[in-house]
PDB file of N, CA and C in Angstrom:
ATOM      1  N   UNK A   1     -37.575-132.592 -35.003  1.00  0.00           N
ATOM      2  CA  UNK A   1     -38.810-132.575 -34.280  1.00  0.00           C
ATOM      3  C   UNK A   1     -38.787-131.476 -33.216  1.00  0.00           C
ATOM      4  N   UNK A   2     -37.937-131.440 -32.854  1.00  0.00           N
ATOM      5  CA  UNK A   2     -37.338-130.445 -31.828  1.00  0.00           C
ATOM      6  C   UNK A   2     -38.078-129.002 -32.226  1.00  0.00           C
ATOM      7  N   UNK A   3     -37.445-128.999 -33.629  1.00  0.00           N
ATOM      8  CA  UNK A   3     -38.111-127.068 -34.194  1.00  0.00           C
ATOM      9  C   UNK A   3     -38.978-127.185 -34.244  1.00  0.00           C
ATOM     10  N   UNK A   4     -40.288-128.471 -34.368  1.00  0.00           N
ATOM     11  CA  UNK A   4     -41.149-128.261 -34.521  1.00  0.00           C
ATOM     12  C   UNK A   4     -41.818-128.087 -33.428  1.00  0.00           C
ATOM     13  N   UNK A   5     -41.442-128.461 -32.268  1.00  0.00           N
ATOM     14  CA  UNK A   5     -41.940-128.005 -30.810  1.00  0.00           C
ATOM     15  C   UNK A   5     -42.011-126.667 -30.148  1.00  0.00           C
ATOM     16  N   UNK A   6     -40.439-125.801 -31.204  1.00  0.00           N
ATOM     17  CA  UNK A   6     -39.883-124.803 -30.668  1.00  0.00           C
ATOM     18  C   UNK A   6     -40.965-123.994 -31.637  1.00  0.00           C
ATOM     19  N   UNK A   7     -41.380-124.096 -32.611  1.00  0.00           N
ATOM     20  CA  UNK A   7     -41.740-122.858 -33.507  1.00  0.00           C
ATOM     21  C   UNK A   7     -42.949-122.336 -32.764  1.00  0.00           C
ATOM     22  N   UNK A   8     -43.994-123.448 -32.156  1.00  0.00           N
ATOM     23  CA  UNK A   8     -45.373-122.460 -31.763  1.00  0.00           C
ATOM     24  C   UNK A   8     -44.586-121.466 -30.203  1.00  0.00           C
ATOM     25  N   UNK A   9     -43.946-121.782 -29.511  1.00  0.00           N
ATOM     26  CA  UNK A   9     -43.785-120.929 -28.760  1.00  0.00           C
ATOM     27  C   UNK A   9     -42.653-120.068 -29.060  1.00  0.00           C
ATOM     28  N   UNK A  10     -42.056-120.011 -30.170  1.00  0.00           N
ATOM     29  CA  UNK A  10     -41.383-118.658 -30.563  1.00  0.00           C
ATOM     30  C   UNK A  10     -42.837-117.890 -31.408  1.00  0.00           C
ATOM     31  N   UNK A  11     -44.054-117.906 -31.888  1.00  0.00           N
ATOM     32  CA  UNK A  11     -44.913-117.802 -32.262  1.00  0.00           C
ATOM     33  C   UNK A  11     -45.248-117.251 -31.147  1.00  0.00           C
ATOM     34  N   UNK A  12     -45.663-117.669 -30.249  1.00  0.00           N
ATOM     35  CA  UNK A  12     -46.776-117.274 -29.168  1.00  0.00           C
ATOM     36  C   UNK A  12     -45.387-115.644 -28.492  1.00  0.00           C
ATOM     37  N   UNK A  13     -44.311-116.474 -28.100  1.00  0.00           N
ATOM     38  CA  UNK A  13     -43.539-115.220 -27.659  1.00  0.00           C
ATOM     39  C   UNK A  13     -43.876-114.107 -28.490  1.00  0.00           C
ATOM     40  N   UNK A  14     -43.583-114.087 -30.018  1.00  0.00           N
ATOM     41  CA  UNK A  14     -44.225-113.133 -30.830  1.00  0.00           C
ATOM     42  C   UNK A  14     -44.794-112.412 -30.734  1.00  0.00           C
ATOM     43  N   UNK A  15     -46.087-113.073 -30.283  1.00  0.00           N
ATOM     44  CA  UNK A  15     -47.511-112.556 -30.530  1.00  0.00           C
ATOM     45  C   UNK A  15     -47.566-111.679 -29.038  1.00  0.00           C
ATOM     46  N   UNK A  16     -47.060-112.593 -27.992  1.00  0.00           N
ATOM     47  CA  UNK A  16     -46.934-111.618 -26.955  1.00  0.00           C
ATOM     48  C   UNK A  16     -46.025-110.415 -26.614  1.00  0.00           C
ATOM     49  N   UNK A  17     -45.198-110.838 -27.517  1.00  0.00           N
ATOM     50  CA  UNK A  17     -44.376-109.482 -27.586  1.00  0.00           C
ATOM     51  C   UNK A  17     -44.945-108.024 -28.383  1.00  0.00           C
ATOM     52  N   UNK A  18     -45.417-108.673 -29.100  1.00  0.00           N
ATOM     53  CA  UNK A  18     -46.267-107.553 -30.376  1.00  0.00           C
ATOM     54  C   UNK A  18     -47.254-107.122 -29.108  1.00  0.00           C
ATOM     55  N   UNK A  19     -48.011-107.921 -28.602  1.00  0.00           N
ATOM     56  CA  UNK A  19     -49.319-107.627 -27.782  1.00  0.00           C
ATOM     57  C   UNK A  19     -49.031-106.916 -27.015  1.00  0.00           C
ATOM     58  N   UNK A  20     -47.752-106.704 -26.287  1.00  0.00           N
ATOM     59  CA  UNK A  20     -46.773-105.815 -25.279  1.00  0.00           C
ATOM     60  C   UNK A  20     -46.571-104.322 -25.914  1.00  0.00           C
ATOM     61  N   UNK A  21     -46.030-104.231 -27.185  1.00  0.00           N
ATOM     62  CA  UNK A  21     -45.486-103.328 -27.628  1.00  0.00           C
ATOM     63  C   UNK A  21     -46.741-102.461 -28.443  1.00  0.00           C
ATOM     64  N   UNK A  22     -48.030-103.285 -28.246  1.00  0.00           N
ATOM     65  CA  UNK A  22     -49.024-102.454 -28.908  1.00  0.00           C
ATOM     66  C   UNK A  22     -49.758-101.984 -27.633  1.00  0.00           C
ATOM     67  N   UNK A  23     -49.853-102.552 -26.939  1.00  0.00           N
ATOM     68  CA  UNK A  23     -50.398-101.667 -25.795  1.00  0.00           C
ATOM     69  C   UNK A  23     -49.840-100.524 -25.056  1.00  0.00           C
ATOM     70  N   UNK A  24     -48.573-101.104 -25.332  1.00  0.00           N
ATOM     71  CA  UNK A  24     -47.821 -99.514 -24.837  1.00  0.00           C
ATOM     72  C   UNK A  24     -47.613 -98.714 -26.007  1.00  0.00           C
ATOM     73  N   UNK A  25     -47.442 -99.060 -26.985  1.00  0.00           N
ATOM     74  CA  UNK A  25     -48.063 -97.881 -28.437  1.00  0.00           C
ATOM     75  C   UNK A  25     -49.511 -97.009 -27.941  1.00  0.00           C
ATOM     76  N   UNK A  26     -50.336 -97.767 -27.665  1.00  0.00           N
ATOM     77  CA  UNK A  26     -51.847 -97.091 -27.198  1.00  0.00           C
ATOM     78  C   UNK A  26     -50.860 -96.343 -26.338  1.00  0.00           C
ATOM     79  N   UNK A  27     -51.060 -97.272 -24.889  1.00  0.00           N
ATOM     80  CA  UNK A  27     -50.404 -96.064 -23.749  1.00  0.00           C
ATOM     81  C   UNK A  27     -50.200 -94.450 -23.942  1.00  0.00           C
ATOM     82  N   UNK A  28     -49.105 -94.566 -25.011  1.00  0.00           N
ATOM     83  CA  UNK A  28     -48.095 -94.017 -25.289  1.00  0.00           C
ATOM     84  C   UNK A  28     -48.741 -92.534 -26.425  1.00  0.00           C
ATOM     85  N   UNK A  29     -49.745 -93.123 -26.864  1.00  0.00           N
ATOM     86  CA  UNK A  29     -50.853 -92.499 -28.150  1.00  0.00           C
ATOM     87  C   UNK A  29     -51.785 -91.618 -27.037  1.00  0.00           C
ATOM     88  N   UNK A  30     -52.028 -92.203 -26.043  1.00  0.00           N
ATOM     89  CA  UNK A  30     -53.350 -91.601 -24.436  1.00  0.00           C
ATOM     90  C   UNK A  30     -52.596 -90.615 -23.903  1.00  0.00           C
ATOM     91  N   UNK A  31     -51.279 -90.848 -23.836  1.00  0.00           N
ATOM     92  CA  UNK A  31     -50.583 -89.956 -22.921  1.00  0.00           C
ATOM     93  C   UNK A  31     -50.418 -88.446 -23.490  1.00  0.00           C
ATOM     94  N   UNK A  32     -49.819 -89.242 -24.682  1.00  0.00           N
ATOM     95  CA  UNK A  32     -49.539 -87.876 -25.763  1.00  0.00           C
ATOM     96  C   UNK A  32     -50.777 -87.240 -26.334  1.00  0.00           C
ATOM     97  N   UNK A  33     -51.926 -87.482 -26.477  1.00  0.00           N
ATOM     98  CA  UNK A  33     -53.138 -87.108 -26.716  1.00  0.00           C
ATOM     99  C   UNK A  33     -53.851 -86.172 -25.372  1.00  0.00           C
ATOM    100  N   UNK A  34     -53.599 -86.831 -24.357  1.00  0.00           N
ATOM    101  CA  UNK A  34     -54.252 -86.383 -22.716  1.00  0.00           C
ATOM    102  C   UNK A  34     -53.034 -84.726 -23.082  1.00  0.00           C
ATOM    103  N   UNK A  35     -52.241 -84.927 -23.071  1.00  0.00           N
ATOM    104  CA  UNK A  35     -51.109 -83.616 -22.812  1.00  0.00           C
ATOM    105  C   UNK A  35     -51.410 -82.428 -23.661  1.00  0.00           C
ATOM    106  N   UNK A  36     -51.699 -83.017 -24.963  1.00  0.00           N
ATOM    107  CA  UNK A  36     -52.314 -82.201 -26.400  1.00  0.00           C
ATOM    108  C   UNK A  36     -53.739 -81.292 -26.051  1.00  0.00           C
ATOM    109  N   UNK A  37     -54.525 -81.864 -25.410  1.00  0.00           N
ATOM    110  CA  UNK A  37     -55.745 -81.589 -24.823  1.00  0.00           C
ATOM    111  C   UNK A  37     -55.534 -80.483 -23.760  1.00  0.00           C
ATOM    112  N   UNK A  38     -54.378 -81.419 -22.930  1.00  0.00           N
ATOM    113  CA  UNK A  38     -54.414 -80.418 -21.672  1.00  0.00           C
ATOM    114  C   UNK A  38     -53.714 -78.717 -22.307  1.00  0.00           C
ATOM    115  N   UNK A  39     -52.851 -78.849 -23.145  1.00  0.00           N
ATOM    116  CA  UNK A  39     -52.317 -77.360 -23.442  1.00  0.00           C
ATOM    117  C   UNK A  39     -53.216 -76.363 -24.511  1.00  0.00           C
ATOM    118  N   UNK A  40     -54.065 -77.473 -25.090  1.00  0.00           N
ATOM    119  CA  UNK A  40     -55.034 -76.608 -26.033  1.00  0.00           C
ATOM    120  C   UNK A  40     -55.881 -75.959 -24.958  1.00  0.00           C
ATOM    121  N   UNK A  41     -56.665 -77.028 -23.918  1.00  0.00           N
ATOM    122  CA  UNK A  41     -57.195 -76.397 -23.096  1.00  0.00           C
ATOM    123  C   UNK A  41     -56.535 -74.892 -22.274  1.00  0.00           C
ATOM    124  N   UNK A  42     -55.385 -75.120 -22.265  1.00  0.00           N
ATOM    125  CA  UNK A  42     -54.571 -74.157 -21.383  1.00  0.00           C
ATOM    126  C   UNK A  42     -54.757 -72.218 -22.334  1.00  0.00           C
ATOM    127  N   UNK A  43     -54.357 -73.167 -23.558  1.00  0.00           N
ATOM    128  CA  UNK A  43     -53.957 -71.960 -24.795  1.00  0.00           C
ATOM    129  C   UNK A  43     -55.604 -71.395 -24.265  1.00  0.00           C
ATOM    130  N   UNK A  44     -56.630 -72.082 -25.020  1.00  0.00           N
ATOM    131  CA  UNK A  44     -58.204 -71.571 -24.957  1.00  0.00           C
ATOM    132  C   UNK A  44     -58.272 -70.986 -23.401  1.00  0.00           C
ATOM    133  N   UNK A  45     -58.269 -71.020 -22.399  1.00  0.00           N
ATOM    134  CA  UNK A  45     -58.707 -70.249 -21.291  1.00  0.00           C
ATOM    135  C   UNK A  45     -57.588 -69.217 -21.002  1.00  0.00           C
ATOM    136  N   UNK A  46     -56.121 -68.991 -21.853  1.00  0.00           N
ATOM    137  CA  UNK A  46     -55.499 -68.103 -21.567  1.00  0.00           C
ATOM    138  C   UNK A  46     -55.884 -66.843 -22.759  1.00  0.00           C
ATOM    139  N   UNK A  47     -56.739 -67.428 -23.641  1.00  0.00           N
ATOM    140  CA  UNK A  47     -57.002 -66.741 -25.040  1.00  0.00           C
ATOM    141  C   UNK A  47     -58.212 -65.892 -24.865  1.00  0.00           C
ATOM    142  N   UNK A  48     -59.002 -66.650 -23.696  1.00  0.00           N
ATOM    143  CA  UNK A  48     -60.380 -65.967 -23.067  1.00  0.00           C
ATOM    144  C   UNK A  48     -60.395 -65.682 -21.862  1.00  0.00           C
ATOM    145  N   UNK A  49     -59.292 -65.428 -21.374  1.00  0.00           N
ATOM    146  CA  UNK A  49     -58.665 -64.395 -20.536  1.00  0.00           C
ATOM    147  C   UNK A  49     -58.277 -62.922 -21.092  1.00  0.00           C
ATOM    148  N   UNK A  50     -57.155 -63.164 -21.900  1.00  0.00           N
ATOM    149  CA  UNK A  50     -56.954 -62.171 -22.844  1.00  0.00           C
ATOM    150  C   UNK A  50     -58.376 -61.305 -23.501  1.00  0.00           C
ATOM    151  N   UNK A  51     -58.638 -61.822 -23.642  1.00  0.00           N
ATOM    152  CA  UNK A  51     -60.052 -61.226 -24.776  1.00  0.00           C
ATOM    153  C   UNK A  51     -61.133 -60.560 -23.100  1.00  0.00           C
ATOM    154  N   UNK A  52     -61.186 -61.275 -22.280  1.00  0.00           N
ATOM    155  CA  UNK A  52     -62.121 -60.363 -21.045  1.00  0.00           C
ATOM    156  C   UNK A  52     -60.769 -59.497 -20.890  1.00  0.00           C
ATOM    157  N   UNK A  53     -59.685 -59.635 -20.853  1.00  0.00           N
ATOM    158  CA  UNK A  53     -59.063 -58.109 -20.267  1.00  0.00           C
ATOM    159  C   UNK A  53     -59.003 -57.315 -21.727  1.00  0.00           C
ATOM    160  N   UNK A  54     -59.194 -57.541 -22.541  1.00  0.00           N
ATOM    161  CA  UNK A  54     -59.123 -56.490 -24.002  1.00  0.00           C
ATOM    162  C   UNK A  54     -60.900 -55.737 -23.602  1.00  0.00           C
ATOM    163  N   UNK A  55     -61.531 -56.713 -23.804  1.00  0.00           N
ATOM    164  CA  UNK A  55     -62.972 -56.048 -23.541  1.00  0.00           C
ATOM    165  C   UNK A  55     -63.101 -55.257 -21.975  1.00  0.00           C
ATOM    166  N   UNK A  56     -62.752 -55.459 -21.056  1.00  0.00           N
ATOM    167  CA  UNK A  56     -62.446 -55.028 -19.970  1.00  0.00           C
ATOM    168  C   UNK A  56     -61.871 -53.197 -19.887  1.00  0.00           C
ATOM    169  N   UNK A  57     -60.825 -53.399 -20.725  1.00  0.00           N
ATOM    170  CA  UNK A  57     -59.848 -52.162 -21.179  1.00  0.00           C
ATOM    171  C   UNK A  57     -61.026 -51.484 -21.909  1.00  0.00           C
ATOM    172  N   UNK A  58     -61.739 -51.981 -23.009  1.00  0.00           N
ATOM    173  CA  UNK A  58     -61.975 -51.033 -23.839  1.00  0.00           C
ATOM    174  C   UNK A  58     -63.012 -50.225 -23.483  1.00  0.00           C
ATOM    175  N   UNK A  59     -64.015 -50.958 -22.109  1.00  0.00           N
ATOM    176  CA  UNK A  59     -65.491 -50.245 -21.988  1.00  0.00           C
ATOM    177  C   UNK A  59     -65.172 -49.213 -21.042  1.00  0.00           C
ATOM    178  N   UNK A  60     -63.965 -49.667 -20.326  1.00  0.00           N
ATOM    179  CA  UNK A  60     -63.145 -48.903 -19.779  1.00  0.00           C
ATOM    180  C   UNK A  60     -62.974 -47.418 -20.478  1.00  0.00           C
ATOM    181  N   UNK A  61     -61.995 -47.459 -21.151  1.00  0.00           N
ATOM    182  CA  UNK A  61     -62.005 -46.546 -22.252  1.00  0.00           C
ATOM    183  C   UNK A  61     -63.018 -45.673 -22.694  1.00  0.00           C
ATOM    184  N   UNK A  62     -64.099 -47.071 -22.981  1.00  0.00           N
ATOM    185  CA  UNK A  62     -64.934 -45.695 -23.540  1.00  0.00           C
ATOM    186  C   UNK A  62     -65.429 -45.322 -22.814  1.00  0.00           C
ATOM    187  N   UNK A  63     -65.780 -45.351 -21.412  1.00  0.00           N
ATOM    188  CA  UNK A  63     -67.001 -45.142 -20.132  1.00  0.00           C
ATOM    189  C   UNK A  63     -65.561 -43.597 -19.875  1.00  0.00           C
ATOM    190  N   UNK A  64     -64.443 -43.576 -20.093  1.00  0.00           N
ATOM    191  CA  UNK A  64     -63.310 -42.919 -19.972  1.00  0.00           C
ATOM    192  C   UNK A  64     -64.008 -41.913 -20.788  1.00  0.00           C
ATOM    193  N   UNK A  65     -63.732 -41.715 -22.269  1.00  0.00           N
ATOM    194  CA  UNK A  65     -64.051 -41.263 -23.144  1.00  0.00           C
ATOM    195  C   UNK A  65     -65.380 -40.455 -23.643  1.00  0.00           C
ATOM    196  N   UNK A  66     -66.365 -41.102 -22.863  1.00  0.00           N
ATOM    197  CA  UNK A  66     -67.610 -40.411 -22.737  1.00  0.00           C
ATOM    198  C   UNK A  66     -67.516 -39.653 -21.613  1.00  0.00           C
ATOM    199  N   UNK A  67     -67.163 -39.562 -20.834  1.00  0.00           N
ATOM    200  CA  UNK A  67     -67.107 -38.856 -19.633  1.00  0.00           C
ATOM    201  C   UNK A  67     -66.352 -37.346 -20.012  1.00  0.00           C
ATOM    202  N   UNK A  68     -65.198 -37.592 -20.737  1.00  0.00           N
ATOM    203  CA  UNK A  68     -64.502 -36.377 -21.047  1.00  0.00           C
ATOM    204  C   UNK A  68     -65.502 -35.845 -22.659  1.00  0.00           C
ATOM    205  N   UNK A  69     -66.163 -36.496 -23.572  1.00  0.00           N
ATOM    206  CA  UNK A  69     -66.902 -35.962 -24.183  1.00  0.00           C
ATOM    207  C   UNK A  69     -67.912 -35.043 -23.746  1.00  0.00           C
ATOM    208  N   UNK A  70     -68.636 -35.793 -22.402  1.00  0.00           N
ATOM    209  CA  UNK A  70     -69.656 -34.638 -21.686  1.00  0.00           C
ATOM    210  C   UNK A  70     -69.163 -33.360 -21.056  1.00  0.00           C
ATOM    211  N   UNK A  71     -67.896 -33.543 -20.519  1.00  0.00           N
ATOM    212  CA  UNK A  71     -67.149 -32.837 -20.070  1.00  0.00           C
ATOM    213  C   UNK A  71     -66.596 -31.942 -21.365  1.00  0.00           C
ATOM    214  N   UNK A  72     -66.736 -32.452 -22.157  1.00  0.00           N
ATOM    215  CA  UNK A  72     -65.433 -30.926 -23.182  1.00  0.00           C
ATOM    216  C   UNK A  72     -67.117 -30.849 -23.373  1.00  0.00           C
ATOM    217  N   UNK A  73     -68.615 -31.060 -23.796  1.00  0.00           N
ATOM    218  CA  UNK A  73     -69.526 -30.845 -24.156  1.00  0.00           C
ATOM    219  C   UNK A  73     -70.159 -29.583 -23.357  1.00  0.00           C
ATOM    220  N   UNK A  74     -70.229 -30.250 -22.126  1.00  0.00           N
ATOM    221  CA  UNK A  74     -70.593 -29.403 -21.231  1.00  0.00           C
ATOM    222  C   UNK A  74     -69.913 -27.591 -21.144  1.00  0.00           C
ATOM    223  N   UNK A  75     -68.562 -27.839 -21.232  1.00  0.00           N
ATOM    224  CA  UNK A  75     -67.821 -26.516 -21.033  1.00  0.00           C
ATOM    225  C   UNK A  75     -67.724 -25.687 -22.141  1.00  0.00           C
ATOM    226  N   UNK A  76     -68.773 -26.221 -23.413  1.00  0.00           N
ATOM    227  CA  UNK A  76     -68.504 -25.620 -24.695  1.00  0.00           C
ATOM    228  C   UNK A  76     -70.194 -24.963 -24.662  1.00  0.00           C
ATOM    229  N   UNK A  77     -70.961 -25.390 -23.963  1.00  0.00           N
ATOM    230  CA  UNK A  77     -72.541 -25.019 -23.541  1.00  0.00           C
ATOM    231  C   UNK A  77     -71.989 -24.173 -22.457  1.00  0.00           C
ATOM    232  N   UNK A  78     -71.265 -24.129 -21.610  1.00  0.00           N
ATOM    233  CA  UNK A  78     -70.820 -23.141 -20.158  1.00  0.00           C
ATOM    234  C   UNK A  78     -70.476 -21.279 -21.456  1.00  0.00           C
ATOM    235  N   UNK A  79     -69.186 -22.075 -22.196  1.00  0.00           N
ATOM    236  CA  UNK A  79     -68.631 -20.619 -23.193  1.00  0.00           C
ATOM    237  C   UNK A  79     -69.478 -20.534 -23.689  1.00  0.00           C
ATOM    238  N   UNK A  80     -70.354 -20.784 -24.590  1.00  0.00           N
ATOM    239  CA  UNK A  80     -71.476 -20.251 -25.700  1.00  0.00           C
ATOM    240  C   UNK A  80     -72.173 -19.430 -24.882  1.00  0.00           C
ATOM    241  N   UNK A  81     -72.749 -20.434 -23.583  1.00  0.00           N
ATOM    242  CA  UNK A  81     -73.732 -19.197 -22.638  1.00  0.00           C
ATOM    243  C   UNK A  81     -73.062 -17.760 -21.656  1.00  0.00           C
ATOM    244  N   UNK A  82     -71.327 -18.210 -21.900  1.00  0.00           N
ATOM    245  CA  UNK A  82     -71.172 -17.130 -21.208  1.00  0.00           C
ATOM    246  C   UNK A  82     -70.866 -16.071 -22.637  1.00  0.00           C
ATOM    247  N   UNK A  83     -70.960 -16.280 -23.808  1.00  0.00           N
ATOM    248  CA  UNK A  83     -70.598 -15.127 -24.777  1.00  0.00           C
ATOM    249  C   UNK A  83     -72.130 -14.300 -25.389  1.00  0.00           C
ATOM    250  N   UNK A  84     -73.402 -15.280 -25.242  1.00  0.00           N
ATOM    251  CA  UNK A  84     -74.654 -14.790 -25.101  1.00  0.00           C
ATOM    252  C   UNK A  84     -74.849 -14.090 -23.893  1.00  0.00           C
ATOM    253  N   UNK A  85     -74.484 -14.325 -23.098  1.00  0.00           N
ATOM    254  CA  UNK A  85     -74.861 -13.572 -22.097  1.00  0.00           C
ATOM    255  C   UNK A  85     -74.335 -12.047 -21.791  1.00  0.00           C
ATOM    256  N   UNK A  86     -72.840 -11.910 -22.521  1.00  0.00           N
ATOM    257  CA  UNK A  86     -72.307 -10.926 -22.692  1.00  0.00           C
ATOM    258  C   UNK A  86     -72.663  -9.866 -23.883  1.00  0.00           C
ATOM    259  N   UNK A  87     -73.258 -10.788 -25.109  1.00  0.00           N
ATOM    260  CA  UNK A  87     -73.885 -10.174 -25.924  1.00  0.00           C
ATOM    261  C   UNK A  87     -75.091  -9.429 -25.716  1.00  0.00           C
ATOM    262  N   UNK A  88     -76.268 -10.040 -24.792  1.00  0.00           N
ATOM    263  CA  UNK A  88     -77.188  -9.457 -24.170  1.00  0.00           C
ATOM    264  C   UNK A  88     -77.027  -8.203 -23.419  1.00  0.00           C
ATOM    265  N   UNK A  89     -75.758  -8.444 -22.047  1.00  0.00           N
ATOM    266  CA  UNK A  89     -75.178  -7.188 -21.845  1.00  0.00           C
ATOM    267  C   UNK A  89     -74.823  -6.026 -22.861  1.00  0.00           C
ATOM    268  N   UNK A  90     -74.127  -6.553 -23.567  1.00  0.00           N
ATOM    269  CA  UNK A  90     -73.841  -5.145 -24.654  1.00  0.00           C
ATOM    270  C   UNK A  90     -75.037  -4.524 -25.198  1.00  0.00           C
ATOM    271  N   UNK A  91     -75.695  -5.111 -25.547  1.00  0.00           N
ATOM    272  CA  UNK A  91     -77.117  -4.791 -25.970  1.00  0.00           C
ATOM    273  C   UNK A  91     -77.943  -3.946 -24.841  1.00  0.00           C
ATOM    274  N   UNK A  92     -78.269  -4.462 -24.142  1.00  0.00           N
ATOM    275  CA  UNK A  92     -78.552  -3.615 -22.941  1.00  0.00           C
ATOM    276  C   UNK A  92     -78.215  -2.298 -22.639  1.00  0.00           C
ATOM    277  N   UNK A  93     -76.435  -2.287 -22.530  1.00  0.00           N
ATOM    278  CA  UNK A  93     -75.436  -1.159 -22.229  1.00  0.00           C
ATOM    279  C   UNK A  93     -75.949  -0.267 -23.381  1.00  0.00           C
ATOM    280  N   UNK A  94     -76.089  -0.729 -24.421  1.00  0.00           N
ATOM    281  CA  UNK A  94     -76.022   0.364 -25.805  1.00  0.00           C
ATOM    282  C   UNK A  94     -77.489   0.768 -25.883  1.00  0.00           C
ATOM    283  N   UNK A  95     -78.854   0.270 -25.607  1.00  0.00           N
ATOM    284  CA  UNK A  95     -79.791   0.780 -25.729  1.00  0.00           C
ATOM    285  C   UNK A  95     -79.874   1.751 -24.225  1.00  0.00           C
ATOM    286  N   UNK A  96     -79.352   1.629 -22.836  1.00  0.00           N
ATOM    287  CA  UNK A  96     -79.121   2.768 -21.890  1.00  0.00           C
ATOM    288  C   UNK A  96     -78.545   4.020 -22.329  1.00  0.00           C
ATOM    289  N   UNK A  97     -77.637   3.879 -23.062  1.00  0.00           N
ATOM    290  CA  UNK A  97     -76.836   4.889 -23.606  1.00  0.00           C
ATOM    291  C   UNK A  97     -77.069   5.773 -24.691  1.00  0.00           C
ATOM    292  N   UNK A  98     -77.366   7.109 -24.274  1.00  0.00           N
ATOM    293  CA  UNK A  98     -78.184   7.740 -25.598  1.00  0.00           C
ATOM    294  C   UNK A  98     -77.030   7.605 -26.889  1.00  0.00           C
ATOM    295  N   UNK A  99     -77.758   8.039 -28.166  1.00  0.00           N
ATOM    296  CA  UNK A  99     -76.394   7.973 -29.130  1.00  0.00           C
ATOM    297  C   UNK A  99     -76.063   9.356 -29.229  1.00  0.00           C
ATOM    298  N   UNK A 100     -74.993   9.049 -29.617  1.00  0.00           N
ATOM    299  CA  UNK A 100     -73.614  10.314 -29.479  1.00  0.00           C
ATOM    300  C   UNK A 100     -73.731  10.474 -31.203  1.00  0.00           C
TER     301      UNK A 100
END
């Protein structure tokens, strides 16, 4: 009669033990989930960091790059007009000059 007194509360211990070990399973599932979150989050704002300093660099670059385009542009309009202008001179010089 005895076991039969003993069995519902080795039962109930059971059940409370399971009920123990599943809540700290959850716990344990929140914690490790909260941490997972927190480093994805971490990865994503270090990934769109990266990407504003890549875009950052590059307009860079090209605002770089156009500048020396106008610049080699410019000094290639400076020579053309200074070799017309010398051509004009010669022209000039040779119609002053009677022919020989």
């Amino acid at each position: 009669m005895r076991d039969q007194e003993e069995q519902p509360q080795k039962e109930t211990k059971q059940s409370g033990k399971r009920a123990a070990e599943e809540a700290e399973r959850i716990a344990k599932e929140q914690v490790r989930k909260k941490a997972y979150l927190a480093r994805e989050e971490a990865i994503e704002k270090a990934s769109k960091a990266k990407k504003t300093k890549r875009t950052e660099k590059r307009v860079a670059e090209e605002i770089g790059q156009s500048a020396k385009d106008q610049a080699r542009r410019d000094a290639y309009l400076v020579k053309e007009r200074g070799i017309a202008e010398a051509q004009e001179a010669r022209k000039i010089k040779a119609k002053k000059q009677p022919p020989q």
